[in-house]
N, C-alpha and C. Protein backbone atom coordinates (compact mmCIF):
# COMPACT_ATOMS: atom_id res chain seq x y z
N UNK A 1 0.82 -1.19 0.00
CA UNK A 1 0.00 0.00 0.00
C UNK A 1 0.86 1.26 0.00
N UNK A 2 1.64 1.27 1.04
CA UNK A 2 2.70 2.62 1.14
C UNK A 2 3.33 2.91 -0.66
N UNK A 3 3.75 1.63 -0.72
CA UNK A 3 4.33 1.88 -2.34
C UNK A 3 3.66 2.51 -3.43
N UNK A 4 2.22 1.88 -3.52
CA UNK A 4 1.59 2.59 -4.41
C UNK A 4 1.47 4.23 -4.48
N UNK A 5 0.80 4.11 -2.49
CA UNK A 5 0.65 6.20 -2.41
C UNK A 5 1.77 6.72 -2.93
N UNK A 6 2.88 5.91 -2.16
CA UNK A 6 4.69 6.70 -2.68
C UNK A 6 4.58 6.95 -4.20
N UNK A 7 4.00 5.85 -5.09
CA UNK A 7 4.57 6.14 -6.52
C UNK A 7 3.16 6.95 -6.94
N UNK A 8 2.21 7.25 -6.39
CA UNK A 8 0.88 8.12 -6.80
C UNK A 8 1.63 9.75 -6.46
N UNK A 9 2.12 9.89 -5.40
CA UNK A 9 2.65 11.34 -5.42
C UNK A 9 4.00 11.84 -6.14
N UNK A 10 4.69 10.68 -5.76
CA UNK A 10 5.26 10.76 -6.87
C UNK A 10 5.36 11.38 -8.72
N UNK A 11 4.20 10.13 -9.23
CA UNK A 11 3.89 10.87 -10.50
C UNK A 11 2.80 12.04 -10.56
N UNK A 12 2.23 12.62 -9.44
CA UNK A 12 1.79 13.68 -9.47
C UNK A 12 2.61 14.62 -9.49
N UNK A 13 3.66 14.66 -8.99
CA UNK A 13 4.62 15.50 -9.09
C UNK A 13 5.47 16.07 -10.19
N UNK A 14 6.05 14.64 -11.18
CA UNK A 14 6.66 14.72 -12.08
C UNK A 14 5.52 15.50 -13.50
N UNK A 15 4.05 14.63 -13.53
CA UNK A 15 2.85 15.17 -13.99
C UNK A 15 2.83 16.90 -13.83
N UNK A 16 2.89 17.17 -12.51
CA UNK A 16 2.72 18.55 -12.34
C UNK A 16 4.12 19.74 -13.21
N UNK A 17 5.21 18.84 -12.62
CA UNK A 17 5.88 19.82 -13.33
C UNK A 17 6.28 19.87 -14.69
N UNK A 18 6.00 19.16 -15.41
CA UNK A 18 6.00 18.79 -17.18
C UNK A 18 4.75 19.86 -17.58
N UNK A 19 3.64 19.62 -16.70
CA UNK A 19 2.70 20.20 -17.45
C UNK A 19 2.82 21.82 -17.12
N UNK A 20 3.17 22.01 -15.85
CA UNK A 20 3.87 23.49 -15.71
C UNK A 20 4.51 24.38 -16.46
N UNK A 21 5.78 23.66 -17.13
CA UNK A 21 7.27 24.13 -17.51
C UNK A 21 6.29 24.11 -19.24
N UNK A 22 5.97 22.81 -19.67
CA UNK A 22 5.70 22.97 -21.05
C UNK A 22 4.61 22.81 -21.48
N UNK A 23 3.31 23.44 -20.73
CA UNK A 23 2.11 23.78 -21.12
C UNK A 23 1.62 25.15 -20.61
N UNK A 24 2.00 25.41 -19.16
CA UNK A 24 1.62 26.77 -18.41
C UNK A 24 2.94 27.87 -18.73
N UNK A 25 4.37 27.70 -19.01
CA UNK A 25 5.42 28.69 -18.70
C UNK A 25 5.93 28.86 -20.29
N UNK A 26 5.88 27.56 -21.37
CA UNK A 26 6.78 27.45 -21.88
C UNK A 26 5.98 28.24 -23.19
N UNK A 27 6.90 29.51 -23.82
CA UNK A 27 5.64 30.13 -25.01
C UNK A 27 5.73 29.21 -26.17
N UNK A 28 4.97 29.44 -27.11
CA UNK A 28 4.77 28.82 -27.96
C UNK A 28 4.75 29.83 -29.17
N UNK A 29 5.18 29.40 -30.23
CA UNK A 29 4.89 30.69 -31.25
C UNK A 29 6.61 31.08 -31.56
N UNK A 30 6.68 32.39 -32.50
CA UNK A 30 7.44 33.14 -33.08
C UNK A 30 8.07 34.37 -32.15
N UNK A 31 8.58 34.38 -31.36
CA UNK A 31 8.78 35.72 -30.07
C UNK A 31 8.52 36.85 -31.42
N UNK A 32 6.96 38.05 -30.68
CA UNK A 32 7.28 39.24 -31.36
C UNK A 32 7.81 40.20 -30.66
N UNK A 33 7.37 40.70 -29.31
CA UNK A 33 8.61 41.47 -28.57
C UNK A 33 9.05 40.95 -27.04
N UNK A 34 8.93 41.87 -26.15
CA UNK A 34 9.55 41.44 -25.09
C UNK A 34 8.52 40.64 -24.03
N UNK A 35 7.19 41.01 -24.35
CA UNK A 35 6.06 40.21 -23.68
C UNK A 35 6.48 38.61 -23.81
N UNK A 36 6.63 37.95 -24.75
CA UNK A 36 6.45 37.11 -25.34
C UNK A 36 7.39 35.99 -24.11
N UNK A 37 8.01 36.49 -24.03
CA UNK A 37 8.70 35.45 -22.26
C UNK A 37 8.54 35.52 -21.15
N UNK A 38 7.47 36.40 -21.23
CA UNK A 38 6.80 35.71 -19.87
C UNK A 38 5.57 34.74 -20.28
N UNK A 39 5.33 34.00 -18.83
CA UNK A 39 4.97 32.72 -19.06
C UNK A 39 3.39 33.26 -19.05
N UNK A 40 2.82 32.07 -19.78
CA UNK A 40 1.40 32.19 -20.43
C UNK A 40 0.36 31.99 -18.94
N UNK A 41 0.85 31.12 -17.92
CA UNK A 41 0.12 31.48 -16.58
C UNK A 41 0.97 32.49 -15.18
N UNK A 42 0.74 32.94 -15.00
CA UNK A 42 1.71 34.09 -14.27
C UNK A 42 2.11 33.63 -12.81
N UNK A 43 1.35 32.14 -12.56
CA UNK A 43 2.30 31.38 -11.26
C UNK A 43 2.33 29.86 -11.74
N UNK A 44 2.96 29.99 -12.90
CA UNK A 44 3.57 28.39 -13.38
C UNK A 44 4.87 28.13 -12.48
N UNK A 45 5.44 29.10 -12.30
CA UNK A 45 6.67 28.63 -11.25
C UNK A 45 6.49 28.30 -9.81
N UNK A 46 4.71 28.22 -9.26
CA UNK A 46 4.66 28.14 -8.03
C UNK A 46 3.75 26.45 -8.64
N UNK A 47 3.62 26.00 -9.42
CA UNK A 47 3.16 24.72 -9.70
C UNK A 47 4.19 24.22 -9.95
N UNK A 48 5.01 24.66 -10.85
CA UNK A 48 6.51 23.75 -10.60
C UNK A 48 7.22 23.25 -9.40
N UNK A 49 6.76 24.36 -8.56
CA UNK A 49 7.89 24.22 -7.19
C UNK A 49 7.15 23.41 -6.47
N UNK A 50 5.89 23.15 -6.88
CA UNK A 50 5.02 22.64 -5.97
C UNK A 50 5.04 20.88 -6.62
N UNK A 51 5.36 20.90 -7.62
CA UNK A 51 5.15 19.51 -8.62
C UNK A 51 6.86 18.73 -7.88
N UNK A 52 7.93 19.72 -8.30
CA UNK A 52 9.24 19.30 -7.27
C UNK A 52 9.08 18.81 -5.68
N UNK A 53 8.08 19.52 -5.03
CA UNK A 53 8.04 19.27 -3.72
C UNK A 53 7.74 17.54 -3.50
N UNK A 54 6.37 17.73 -4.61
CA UNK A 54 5.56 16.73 -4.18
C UNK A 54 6.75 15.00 -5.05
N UNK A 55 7.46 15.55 -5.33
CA UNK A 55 9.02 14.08 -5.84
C UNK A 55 9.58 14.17 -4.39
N UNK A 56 10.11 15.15 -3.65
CA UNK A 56 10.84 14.43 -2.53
C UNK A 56 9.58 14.50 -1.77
N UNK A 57 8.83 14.47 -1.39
CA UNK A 57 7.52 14.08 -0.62
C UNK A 57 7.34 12.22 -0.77
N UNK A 58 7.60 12.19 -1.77
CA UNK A 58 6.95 10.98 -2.39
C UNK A 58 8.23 9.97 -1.67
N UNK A 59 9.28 10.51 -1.14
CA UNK A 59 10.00 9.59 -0.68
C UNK A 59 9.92 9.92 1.34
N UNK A 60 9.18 10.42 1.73
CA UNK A 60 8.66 11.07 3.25
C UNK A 60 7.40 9.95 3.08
N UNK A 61 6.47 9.95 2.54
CA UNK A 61 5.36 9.23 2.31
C UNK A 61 5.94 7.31 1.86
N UNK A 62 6.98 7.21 1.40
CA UNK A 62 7.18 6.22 1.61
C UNK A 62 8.31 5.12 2.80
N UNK A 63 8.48 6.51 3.56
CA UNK A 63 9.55 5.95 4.62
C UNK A 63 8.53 6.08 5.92
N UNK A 64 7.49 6.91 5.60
CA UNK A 64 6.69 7.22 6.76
C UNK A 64 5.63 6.48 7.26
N UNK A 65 4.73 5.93 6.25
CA UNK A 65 3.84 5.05 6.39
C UNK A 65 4.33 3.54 6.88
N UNK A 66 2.88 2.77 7.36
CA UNK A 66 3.98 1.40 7.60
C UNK A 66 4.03 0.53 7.24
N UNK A 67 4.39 -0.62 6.95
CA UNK A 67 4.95 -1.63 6.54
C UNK A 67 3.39 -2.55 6.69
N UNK A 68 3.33 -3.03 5.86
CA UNK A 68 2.34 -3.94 6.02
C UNK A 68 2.78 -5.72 6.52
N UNK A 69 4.32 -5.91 6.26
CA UNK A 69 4.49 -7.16 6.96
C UNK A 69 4.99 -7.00 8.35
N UNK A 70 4.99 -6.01 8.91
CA UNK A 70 5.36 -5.36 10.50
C UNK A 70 3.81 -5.19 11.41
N UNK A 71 2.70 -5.51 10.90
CA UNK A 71 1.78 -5.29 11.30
C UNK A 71 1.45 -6.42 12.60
C-alpha cells in the first residue's frame, strides 16, 4: 500500500511539473517582442515548485507510512 501512495505522489509530481514548464510557462509561437517570455500562466513557477516538492515528498510518504508485513 505505502508503495503505491509513494509512486501516486510521486507521478503527481513529475505530472505537475512537465505540465507546468511545457504547457503553463513554456511560449509557444514566433517571439514578437519582449512580452512574449513571460509565461502564459503568471504562477507556473509556483506549480513547478510545488510539482518538485511533491518528488521528494513521495520519498517522506514512503519511509513514513507502515509496513504492512510489521503489522
Amino acid at each position: 500500500m505505502r508503495l503505491a501512495i509513494s509512486l501516486l505522489v510521486l507521478v503527481a509530481g513529475v505530472v505537475l511539473g512537465i505540465l507546468s514548464y511545457f504547457v503553463f510557462a513554456a511560449p509557444l509561437g514566433v517571439p514578437t517582442n519582449e512580452g512574449f517570455s513571460n509565461p502564459r500562466v503568471p504562477f507556473a513557477a509556483t506549480i513547478f515548485l510545488v510539482g518538485v516538492s511533491l518528488v521528494f515528498l513521495s520519498v517522506l510518504v514512503y519511509e513514513l507510512f507502515p509496513n504492512e508485513r510489521h503489522r
